[in-house]
Protein backbone atom coordinates (compact mmCIF):
# COMPACT_ATOMS: atom_id res chain seq x y z
CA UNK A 1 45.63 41.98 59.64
CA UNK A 2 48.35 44.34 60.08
CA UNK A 3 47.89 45.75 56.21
CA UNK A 4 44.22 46.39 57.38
CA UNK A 5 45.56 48.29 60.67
CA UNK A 6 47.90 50.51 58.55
CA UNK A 7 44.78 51.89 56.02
CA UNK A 8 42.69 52.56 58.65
CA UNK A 9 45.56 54.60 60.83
CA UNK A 10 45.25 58.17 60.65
CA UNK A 11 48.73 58.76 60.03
CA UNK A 12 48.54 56.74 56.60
CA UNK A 13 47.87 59.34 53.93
CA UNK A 14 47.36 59.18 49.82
CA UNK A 15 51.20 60.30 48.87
CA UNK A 16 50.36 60.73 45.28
CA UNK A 17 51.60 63.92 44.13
CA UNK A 18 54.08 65.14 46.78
CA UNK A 19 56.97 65.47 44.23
CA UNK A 20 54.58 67.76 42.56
CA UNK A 21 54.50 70.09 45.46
CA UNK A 22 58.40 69.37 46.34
CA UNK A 23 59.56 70.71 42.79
CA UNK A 24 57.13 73.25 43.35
CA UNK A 25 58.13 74.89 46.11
CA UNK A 26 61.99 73.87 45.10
CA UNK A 27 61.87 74.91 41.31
CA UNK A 28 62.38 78.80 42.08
CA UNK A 29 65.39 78.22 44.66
CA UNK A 30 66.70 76.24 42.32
CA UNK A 31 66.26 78.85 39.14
CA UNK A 32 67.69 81.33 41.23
CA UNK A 33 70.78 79.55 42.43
CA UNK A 34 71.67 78.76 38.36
CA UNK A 35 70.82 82.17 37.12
CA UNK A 36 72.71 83.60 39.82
CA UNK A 37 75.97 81.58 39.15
CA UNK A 38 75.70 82.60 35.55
CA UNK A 39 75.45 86.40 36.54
CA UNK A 40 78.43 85.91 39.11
CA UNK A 41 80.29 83.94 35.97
CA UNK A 42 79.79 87.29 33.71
CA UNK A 43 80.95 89.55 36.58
CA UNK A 44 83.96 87.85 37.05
CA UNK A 45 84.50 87.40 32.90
CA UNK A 46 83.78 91.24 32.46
CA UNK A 47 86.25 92.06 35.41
CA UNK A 48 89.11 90.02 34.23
CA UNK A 49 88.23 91.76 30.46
CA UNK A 50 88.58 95.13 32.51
CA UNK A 51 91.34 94.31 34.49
CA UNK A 52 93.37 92.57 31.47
CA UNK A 53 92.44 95.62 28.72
CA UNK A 54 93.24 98.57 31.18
CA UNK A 55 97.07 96.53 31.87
CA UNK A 56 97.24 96.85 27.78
CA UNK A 57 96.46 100.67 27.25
CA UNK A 58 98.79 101.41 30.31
CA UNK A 59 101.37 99.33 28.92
CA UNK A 60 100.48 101.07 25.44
CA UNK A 61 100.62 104.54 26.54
CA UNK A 62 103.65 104.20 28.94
CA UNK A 63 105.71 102.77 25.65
CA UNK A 64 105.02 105.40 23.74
CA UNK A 65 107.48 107.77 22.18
CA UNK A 66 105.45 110.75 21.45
CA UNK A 67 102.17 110.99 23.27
CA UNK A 68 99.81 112.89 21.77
CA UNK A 69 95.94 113.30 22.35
CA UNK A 70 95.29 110.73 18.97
CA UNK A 71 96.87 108.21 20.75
CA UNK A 72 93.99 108.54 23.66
CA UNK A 73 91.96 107.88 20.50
CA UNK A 74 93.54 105.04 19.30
CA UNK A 75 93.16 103.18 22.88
CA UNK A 76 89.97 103.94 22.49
CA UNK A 77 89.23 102.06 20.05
CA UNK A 78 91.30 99.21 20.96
CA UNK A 79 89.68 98.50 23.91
CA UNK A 80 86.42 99.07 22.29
CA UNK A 81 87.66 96.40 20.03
CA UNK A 82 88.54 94.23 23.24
CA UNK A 83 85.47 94.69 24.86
CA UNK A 84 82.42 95.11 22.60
CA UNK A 85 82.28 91.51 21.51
CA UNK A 86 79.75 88.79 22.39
CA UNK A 87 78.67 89.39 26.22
CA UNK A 88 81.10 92.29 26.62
CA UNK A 89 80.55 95.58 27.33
CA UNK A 90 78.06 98.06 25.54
CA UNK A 91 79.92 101.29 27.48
CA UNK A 92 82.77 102.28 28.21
CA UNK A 93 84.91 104.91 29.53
CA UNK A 94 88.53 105.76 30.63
CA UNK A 95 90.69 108.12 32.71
CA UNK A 96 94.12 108.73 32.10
CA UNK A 97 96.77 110.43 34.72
CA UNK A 98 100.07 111.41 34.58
CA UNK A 99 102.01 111.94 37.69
CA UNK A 100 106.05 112.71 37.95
CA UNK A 101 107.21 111.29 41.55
CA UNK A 102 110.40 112.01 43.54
CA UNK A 103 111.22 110.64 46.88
CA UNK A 104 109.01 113.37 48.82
CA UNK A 105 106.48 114.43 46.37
CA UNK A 106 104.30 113.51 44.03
CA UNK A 107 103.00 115.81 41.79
CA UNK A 108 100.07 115.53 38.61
CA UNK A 109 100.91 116.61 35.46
CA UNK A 110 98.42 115.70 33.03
CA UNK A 111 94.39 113.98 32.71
CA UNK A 112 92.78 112.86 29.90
CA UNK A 113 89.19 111.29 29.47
CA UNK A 114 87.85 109.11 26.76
CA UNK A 115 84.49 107.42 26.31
CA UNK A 116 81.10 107.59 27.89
CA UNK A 117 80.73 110.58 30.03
CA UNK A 118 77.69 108.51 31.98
CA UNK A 119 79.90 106.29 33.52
CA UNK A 120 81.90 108.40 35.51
CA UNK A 121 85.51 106.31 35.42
CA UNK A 122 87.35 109.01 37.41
CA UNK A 123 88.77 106.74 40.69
CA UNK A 124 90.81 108.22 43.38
CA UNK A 125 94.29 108.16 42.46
CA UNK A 126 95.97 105.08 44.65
CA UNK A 127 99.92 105.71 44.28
CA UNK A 128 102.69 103.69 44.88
CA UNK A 129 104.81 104.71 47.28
CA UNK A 130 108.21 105.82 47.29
CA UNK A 131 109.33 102.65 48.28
CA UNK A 132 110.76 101.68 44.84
CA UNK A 133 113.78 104.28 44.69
CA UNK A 134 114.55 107.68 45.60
CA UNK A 135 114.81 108.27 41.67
CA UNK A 136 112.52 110.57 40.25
CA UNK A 137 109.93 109.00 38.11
CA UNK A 138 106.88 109.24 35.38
CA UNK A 139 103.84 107.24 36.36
CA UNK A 140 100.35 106.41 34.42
CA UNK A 141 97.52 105.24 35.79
CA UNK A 142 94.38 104.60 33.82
CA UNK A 143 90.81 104.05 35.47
CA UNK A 144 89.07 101.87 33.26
CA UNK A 145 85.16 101.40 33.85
CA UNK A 146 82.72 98.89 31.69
CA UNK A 147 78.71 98.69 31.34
CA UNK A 148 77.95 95.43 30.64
CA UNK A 149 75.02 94.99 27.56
CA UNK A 150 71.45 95.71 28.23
CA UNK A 151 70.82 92.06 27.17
CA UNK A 152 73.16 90.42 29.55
CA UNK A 153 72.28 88.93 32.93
CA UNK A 154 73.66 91.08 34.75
CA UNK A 155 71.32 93.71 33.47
CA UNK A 156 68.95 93.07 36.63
CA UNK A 157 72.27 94.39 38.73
CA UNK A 158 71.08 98.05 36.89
CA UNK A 159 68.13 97.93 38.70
CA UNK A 160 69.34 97.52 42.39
CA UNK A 161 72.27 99.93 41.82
CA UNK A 162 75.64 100.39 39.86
CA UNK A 163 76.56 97.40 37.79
CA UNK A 164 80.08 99.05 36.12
CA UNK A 165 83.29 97.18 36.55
CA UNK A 166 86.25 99.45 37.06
CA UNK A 167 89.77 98.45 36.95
CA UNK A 168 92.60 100.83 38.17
CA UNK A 169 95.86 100.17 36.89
CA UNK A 170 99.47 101.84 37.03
CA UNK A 171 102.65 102.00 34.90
CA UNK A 172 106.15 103.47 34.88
CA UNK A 173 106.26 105.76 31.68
CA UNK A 174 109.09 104.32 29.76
CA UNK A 175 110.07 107.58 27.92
CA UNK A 176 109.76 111.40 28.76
CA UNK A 177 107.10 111.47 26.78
CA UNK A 178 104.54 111.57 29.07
CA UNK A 179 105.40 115.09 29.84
CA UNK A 180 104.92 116.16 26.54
CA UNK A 181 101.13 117.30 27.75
CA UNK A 182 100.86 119.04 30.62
């Protein structure tokens, strides 16, 4: 008797294809959220590639003996080498200063530029401060900026504004080689 009650209530319905219409209206939320985390996972993987090559050529170029304008060159193409593979980058470009800093001054000596022009890796300059010693000193800093490949997905990123990861790093010039070009 009661079975026969339920069919004929009006709240009783057919249920046959509601998981239909659940994954339906689900399904693109869902897409989203993955394709999103895998763009956020190549941000942060190109970041840490910009962050980790631009330590290197700053290391590189602050150990050097003789700096000449090759040597902007040969970083170059070792962080092309870094960079360019699988899921890298597909541009990039770098800024080189060189500054000499005493206790109440700081004063630029040098730029240099390498790489794609397009990409415009010239950040502000972000010094230490004095803080370290009153001894004079040679600093480098290289602005490193990345374009990540057409193909990638973070490609979309192009299309609602800049998508280059910069990294800004700084070193104490080892040698007094650095002011070997100004």
């Amino acid at each position: 008797m009661t079975r026969k009650r339920l069919k004929n209530n009006a709240l009783y319905k057919d249920e046959r294809g509601n998981l239909a219409v659940e994954v339906a209206l689900c399904a693109p939320f869902l897409l989203l959220l993955l394709f999103g985390g895998v763009a956020l996972i190549q941000w942060v993987q190109l970041t840490r590639t910009a962050e980790r090559t631009a330590v290197l050529l700053v290391e590189m170029l602050a150990d050097s003996r003789e700096l000449q304008d090759t040597d902007f060159d040969a970083a170059a193409l070792v962080a092309e080498r870094l960079v360019g593979g699988r899921g890298g980058a597909s541009a990039l470009a770098f800024h080189v200063r060189a500054f000499h800093q005493q206790a109440a001054e700081t004063t630029l000596l040098w730029e240099r530029e390498r790489g794609e022009a397009s990409l415009g890796c010239d950040l502000p300059p972000r010094l230490p401060d004095g803080a370290l010693g009153a001894a004079p000193r040679y600093l480098l800093q290289l602005d490193l900026c990345l374009a990540p490949h057409a193909g990638s997905s973070l490609s979309p990123l192009r299309i609602v504004g800049r998508s280059e990861v910069s990294a800004q790093k700084f070193s104490i010039a080892r040698h007094a080689a650095v002011r070997s070009l100004e």
